[in-house]
N, C-alpha and C. Protein backbone atom coordinates (compact mmCIF):
# COMPACT_ATOMS: atom_id res chain seq x y z
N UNK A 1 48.66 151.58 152.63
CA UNK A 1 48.70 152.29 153.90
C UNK A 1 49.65 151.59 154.87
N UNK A 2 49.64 149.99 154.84
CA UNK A 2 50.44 149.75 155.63
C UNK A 2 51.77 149.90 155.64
N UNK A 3 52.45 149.77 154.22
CA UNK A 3 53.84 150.27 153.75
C UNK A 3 53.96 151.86 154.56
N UNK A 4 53.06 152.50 153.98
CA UNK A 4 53.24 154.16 154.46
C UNK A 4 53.49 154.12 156.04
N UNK A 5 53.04 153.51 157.02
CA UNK A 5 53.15 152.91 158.53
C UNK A 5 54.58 152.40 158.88
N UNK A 6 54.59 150.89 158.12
CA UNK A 6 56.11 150.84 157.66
C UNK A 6 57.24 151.68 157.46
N UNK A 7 57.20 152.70 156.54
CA UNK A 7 58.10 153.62 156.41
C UNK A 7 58.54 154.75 157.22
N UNK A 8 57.10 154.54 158.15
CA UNK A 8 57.09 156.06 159.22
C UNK A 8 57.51 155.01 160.69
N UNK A 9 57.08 154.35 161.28
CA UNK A 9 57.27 153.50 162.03
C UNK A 9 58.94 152.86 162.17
N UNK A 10 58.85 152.12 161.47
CA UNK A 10 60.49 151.64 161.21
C UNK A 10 61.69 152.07 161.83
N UNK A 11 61.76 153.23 160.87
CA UNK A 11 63.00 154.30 161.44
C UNK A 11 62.93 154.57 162.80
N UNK A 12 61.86 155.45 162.97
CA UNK A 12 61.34 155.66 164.10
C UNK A 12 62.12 155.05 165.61
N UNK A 13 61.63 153.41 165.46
CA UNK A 13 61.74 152.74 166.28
C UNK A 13 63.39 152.59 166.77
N UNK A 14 63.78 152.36 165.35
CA UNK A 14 65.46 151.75 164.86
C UNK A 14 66.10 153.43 165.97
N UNK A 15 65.80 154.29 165.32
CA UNK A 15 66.46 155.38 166.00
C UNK A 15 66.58 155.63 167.68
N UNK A 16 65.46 155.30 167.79
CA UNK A 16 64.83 155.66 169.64
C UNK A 16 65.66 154.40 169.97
N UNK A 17 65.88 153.03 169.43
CA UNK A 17 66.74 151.56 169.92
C UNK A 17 68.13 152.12 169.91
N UNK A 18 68.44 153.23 168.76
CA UNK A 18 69.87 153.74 169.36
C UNK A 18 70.52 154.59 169.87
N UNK A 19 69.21 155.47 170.00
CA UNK A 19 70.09 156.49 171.73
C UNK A 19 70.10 155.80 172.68
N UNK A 20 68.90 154.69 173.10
CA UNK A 20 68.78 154.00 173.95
C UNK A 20 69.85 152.89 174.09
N UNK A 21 70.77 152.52 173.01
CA UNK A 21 71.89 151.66 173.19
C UNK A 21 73.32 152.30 173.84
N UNK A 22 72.76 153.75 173.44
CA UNK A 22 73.83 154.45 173.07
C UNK A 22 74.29 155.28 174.68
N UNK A 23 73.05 155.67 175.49
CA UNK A 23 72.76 156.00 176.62
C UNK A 23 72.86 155.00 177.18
N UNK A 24 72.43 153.33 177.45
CA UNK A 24 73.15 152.84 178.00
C UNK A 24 74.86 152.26 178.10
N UNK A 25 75.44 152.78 176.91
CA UNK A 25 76.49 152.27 176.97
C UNK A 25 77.40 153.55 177.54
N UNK A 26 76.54 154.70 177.54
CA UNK A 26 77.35 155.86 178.85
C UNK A 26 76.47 156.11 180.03
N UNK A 27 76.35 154.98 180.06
CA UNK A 27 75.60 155.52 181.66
C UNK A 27 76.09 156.05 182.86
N UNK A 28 77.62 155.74 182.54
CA UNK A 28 78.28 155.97 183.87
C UNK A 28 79.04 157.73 183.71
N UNK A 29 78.60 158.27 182.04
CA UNK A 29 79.24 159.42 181.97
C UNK A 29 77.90 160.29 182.26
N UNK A 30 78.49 161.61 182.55
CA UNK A 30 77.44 162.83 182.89
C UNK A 30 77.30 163.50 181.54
N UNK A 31 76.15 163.59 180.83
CA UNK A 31 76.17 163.74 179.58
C UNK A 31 76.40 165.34 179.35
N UNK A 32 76.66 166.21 178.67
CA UNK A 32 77.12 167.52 178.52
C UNK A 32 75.90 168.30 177.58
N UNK A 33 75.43 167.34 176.49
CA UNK A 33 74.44 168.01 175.70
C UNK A 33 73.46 167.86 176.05
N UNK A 34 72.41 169.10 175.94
CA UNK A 34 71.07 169.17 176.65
C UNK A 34 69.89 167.83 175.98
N UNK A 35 70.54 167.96 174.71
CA UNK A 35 69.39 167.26 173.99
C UNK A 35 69.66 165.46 174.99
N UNK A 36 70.89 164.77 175.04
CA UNK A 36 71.32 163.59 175.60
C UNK A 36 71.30 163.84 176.92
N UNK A 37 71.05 165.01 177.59
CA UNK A 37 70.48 164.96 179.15
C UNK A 37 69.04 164.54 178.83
N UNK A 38 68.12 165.22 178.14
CA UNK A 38 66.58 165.20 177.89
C UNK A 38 66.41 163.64 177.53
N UNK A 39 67.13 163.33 176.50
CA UNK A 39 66.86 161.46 176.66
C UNK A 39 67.07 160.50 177.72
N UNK A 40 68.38 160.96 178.20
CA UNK A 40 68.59 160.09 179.34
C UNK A 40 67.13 160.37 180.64
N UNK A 41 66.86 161.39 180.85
CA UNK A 41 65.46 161.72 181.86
C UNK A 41 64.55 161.08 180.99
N UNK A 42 64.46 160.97 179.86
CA UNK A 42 63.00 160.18 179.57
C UNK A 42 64.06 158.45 179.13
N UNK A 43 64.39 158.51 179.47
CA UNK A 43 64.20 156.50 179.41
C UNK A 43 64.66 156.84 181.04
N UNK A 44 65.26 157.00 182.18
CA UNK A 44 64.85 156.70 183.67
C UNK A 44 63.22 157.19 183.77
N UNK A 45 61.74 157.86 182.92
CA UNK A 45 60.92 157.90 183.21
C UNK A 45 60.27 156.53 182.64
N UNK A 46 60.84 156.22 181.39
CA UNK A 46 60.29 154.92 180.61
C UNK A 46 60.76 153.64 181.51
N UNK A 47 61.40 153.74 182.50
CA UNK A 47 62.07 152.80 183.23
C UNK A 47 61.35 152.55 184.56
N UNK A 48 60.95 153.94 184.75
CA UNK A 48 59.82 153.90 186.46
C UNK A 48 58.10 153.90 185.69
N UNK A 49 58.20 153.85 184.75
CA UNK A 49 56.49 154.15 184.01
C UNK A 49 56.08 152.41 184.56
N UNK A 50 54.58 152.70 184.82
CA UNK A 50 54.05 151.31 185.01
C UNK A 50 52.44 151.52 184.81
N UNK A 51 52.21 150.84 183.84
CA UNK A 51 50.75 151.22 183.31
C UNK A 51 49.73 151.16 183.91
N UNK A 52 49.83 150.13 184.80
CA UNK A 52 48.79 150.11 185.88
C UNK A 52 48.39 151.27 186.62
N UNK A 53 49.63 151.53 186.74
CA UNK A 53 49.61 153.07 187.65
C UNK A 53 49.14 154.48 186.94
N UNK A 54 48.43 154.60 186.10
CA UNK A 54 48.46 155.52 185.66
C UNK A 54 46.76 155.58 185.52
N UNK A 55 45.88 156.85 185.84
CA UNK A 55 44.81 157.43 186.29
C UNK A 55 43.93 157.04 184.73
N UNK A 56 42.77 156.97 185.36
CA UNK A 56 41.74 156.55 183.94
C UNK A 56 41.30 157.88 184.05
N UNK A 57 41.06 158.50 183.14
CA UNK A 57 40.36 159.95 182.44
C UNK A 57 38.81 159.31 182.27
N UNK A 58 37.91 160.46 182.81
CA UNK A 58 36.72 159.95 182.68
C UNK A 58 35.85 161.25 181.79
N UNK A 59 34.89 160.65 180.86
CA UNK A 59 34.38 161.68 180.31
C UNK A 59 32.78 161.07 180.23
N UNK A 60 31.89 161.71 180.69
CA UNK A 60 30.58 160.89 180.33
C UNK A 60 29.99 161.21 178.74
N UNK A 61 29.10 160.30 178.87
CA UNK A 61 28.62 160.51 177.49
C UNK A 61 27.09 160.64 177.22
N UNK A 62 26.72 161.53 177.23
CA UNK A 62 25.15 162.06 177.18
C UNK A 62 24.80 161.49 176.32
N UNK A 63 23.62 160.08 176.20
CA UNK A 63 22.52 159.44 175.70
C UNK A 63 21.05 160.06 176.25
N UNK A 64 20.45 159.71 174.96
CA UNK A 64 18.52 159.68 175.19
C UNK A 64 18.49 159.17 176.19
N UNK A 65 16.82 159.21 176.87
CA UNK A 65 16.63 158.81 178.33
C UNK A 65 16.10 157.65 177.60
N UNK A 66 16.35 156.36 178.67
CA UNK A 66 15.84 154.68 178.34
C UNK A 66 17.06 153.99 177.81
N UNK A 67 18.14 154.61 177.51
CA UNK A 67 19.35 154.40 176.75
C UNK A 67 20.17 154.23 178.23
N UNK A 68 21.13 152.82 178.48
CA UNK A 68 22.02 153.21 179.63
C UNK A 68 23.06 154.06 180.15
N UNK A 69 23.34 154.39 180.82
CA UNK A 69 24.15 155.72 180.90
C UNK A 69 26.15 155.05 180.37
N UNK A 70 26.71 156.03 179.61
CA UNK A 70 27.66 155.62 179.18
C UNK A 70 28.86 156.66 179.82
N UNK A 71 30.16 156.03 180.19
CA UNK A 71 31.25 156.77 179.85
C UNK A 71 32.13 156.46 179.61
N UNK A 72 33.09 156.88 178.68
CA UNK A 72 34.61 156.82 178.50
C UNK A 72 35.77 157.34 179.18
N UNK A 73 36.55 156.03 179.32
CA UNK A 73 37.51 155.97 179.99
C UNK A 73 38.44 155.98 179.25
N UNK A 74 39.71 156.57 179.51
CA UNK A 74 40.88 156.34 178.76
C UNK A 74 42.29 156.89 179.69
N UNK A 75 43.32 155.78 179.35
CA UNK A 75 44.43 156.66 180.07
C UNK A 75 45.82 155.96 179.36
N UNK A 76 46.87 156.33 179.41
CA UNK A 76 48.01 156.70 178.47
C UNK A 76 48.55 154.86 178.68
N UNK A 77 48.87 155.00 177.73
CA UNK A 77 49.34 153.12 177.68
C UNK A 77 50.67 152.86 176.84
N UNK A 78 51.31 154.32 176.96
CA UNK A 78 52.99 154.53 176.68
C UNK A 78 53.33 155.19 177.76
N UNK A 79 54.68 155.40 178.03
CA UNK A 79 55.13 156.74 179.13
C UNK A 79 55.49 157.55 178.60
N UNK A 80 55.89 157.73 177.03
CA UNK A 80 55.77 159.35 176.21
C UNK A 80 54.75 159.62 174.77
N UNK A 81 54.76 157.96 174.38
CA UNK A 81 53.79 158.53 172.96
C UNK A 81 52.43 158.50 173.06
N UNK A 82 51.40 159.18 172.76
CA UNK A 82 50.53 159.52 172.33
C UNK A 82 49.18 158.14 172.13
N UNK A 83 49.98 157.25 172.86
CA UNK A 83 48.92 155.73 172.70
C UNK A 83 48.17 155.83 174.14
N UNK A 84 46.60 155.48 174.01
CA UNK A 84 45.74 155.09 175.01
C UNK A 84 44.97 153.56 175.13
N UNK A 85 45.18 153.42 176.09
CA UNK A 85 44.36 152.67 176.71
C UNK A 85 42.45 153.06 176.66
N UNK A 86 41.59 151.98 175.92
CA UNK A 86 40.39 152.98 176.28
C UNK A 86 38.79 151.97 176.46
N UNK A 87 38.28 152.17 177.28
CA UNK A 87 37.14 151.39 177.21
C UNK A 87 36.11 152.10 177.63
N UNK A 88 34.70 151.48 177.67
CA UNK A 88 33.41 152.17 178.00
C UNK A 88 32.93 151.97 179.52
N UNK A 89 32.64 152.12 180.57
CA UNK A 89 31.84 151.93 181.89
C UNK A 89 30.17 151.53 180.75
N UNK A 90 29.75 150.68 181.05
CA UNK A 90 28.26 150.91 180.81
C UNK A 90 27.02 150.74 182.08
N UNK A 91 26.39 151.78 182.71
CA UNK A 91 25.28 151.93 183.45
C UNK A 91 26.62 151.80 185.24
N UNK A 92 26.35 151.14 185.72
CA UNK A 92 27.11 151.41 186.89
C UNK A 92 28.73 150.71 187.05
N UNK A 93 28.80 149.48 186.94
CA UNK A 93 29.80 148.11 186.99
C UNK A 93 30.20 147.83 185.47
N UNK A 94 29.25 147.30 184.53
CA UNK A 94 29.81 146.73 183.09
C UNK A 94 30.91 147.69 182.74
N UNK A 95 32.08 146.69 181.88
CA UNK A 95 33.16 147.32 181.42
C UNK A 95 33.40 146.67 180.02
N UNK A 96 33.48 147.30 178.64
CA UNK A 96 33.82 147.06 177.44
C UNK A 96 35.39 147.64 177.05
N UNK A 97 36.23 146.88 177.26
CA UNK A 97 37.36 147.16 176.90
C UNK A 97 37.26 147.33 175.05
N UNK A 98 38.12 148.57 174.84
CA UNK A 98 37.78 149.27 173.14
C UNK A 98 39.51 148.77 172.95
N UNK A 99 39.35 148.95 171.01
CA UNK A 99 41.03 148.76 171.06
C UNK A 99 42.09 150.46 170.98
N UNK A 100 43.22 150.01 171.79
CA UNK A 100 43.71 150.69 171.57
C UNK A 100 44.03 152.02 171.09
N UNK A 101 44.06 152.85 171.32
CA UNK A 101 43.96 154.07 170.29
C UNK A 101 45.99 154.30 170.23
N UNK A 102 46.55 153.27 168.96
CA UNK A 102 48.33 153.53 169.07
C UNK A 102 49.11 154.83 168.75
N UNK A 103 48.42 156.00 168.32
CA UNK A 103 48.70 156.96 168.05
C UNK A 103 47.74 158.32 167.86
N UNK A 104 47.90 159.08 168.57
CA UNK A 104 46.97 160.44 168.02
C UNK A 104 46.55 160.74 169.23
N UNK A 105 45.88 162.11 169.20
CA UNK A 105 44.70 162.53 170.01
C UNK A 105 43.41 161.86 169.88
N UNK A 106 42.46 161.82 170.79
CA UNK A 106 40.97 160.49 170.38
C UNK A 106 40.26 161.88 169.39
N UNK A 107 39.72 161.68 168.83
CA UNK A 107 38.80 162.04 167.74
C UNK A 107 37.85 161.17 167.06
N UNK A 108 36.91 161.17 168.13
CA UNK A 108 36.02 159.74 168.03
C UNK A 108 34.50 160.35 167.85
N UNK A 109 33.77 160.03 166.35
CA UNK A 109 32.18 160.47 166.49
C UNK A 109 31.23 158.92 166.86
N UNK A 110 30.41 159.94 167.66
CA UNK A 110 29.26 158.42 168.54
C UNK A 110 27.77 158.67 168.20
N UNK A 111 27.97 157.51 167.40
CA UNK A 111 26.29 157.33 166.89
C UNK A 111 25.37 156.42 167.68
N UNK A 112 23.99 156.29 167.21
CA UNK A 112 23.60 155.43 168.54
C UNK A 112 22.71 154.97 167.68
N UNK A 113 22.58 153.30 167.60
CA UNK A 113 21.53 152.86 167.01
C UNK A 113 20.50 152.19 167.93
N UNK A 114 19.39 152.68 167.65
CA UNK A 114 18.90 151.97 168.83
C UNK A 114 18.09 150.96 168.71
N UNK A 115 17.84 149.87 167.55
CA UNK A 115 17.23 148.75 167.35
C UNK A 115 18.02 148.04 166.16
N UNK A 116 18.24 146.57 165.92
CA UNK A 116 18.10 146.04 164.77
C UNK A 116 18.64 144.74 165.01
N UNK A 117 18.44 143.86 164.72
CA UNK A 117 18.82 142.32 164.47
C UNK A 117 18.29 141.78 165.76
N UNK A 118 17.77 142.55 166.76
CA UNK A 118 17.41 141.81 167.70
C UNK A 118 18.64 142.27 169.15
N UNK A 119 19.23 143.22 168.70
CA UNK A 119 20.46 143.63 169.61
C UNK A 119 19.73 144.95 170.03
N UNK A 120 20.59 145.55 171.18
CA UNK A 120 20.17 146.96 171.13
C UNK A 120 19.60 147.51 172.33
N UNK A 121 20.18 148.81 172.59
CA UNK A 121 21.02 149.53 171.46
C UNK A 121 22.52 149.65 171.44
N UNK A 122 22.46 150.05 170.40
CA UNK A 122 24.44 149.91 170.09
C UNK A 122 24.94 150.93 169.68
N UNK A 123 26.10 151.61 170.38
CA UNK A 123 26.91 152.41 170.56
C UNK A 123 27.79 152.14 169.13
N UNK A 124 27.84 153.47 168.24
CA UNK A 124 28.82 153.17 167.33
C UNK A 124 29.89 154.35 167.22
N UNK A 125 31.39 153.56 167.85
CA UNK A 125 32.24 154.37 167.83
C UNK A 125 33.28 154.75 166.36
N UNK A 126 33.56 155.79 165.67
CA UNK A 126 34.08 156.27 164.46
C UNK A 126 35.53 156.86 164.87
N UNK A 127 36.43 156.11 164.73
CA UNK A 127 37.78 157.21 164.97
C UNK A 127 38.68 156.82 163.54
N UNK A 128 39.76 157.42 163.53
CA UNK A 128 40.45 157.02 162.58
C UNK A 128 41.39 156.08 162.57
N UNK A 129 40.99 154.91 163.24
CA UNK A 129 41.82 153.31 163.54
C UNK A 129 40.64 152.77 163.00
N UNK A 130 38.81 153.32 162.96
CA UNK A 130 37.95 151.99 162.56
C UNK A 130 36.74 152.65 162.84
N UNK A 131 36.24 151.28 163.08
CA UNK A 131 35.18 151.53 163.34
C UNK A 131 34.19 150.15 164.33
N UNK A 132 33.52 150.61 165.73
CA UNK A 132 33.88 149.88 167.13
C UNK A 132 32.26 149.64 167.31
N UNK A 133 31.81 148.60 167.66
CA UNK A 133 30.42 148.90 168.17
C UNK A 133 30.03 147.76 168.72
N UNK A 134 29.24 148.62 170.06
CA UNK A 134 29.43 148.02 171.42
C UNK A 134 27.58 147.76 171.69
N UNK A 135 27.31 146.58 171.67
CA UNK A 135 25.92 146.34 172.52
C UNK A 135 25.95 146.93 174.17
N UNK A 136 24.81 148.14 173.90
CA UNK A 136 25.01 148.80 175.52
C UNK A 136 23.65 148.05 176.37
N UNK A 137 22.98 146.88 175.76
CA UNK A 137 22.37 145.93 176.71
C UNK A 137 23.29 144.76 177.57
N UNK A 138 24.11 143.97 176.38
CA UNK A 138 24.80 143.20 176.89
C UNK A 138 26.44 143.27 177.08
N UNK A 139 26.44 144.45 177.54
CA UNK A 139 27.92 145.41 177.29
C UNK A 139 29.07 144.71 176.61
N UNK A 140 29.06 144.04 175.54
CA UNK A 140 29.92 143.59 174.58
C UNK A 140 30.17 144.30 173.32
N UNK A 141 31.24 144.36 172.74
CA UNK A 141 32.02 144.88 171.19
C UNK A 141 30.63 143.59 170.75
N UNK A 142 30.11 144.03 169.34
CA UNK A 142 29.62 143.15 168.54
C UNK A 142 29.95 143.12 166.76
N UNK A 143 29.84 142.68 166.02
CA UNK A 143 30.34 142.57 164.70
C UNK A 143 29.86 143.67 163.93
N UNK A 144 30.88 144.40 163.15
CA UNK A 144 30.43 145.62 162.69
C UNK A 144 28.85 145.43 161.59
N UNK A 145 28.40 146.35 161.69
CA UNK A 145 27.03 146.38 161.17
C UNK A 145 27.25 147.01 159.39
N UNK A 146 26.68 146.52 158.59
CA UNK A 146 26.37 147.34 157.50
C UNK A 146 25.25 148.45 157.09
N UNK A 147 24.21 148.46 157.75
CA UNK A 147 23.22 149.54 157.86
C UNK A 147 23.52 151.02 158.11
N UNK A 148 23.20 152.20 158.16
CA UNK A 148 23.82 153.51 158.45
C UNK A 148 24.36 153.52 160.12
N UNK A 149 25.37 154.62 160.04
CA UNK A 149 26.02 154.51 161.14
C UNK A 149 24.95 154.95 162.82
N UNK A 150 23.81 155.33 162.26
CA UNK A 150 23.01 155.52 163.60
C UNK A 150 22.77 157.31 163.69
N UNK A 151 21.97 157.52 164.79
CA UNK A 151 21.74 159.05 165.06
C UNK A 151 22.92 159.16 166.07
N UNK A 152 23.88 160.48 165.16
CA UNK A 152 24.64 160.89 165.79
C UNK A 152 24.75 161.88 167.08
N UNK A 153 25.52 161.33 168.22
CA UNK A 153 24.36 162.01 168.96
C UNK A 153 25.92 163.19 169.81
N UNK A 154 27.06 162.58 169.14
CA UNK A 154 28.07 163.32 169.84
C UNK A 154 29.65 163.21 169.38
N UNK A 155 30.83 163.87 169.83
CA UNK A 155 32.13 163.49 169.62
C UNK A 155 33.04 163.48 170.90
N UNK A 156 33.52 162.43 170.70
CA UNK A 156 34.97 163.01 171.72
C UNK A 156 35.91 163.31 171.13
N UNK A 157 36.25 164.67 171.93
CA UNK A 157 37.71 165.36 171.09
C UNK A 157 38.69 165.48 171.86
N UNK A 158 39.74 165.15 171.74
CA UNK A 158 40.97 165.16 172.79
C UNK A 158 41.86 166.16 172.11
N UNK A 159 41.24 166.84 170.46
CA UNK A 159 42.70 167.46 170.25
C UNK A 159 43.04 169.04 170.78
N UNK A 160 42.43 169.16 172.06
CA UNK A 160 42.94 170.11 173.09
C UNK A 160 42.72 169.87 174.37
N UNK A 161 43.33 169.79 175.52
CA UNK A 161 43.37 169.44 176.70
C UNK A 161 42.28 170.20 177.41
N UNK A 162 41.75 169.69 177.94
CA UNK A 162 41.14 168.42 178.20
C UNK A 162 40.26 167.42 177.32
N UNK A 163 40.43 166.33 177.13
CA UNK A 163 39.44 165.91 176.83
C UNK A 163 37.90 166.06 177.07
N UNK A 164 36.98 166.05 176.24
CA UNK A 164 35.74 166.17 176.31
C UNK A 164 34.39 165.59 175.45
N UNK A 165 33.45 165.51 175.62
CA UNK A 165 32.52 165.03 175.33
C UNK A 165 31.73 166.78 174.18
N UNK A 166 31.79 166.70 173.07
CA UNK A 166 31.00 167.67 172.14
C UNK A 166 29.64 167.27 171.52
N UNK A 167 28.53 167.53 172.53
CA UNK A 167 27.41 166.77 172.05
C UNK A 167 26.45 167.43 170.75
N UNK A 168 25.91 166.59 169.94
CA UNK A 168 25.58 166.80 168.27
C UNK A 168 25.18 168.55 168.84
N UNK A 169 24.46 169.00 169.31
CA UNK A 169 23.60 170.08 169.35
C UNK A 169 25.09 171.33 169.63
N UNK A 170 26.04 171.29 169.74
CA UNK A 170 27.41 171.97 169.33
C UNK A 170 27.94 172.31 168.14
N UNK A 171 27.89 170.83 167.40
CA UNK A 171 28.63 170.72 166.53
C UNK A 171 28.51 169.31 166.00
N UNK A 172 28.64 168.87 164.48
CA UNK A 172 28.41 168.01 163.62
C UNK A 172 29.45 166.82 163.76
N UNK A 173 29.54 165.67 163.44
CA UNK A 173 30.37 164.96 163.37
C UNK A 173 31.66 165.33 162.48
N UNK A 174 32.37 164.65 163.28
CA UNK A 174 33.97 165.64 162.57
C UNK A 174 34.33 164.56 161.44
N UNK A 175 34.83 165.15 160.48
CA UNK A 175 35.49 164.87 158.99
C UNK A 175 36.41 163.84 159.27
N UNK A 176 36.31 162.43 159.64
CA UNK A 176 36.84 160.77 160.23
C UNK A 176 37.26 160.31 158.97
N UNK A 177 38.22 160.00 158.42
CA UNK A 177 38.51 158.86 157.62
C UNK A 177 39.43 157.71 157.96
N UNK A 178 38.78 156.99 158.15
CA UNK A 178 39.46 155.43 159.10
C UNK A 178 40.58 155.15 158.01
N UNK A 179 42.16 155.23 158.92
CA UNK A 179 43.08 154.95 158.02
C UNK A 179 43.14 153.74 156.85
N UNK A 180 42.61 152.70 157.68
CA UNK A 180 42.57 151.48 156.32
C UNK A 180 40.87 150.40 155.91
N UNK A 181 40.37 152.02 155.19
CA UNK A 181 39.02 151.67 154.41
C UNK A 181 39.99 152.68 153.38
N UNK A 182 38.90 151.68 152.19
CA UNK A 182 39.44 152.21 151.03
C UNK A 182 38.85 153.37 150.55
């Protein structure tokens, strides 16, 4: 899988490094083709982008009652591709920074376990980068668990605007295969 990443990635990058060499080395000409106007406007947007600045998306997340109240946050952590920034609020103040989401729409199923090892309960997030799980007592990521993934209690789906929260009583957990499990 990682080769396959490699092979898609790579080019990718190499290419976007040479309009971008290529646009700066005419910067001072007025470009004529629409497509080399459209690049030049997105690297002066990649040039004013500043991550800080950019709005957290909030989506709550409906738990059982006695369970702390959860929501997800997420907001864009490129100025054109498809990468987020994303973490949990837990109950009012606590904050669990999640990793990354480097590519895609979120397509994340949330299970909830609510006892075991002495932790608990724990939020278990499923997307197709992994698999994430967060103690919602002591609002920390904790070491992935081997036991079943928990009562599923919901999804977040981003792959239509707006993002949203699809709780189990909608619809089933969506068909996840974490790119690198075998």
């Amino acid at each position: 899988m990682n080769r396959l990443l490699a092979v898609i990635l790579v080019p990718a990058t190499v290419a976007a490094l040479a309009v971008g060499l290529v646009l700066l080395a005419r910067k001072d000409e007025k470009p004529e083709d629409p497509i080399e106007r459209g690049m030049e406007a997105l690297m002066r947007r990649a040039d004013d982008w500043d991550r800080e600045l950019e709005p957290w998306q909030e989506v709550p997340i409906p738990l059982p009652s006695g369970v702390p109240t959860v929501t997800f946050l997420r907001r864009h952590a490129h100025p054109f591709l498809a990468e987020y920034d994303r973490k949990l609020r837990i109950g009012v103040e606590a904050m669990v920074d999640l990793p990354t989401n480097v590519g895609g729409r979120t397509l994340t199923n949330i299970f909830l376990i609510r006892e075991g090892d002495g932790r608990g309960p724990i939020l278990h997030l499923c997307d197709h980068w992994g698999h994430c799980f967060v103690d919602l007592v002591e609002a920390r990521t904790v070491e992935a668990r081997a036991d079943p993934p928990g009562e599923y209690v919901g999804r977040l789906d981003g792959s239509d605007y707006p993002l949203r929260f699809v709780p189990a009583s909608e619809a089933g957990p969506a068909a996840i295969r974490p790119m690198f499990e075998e």
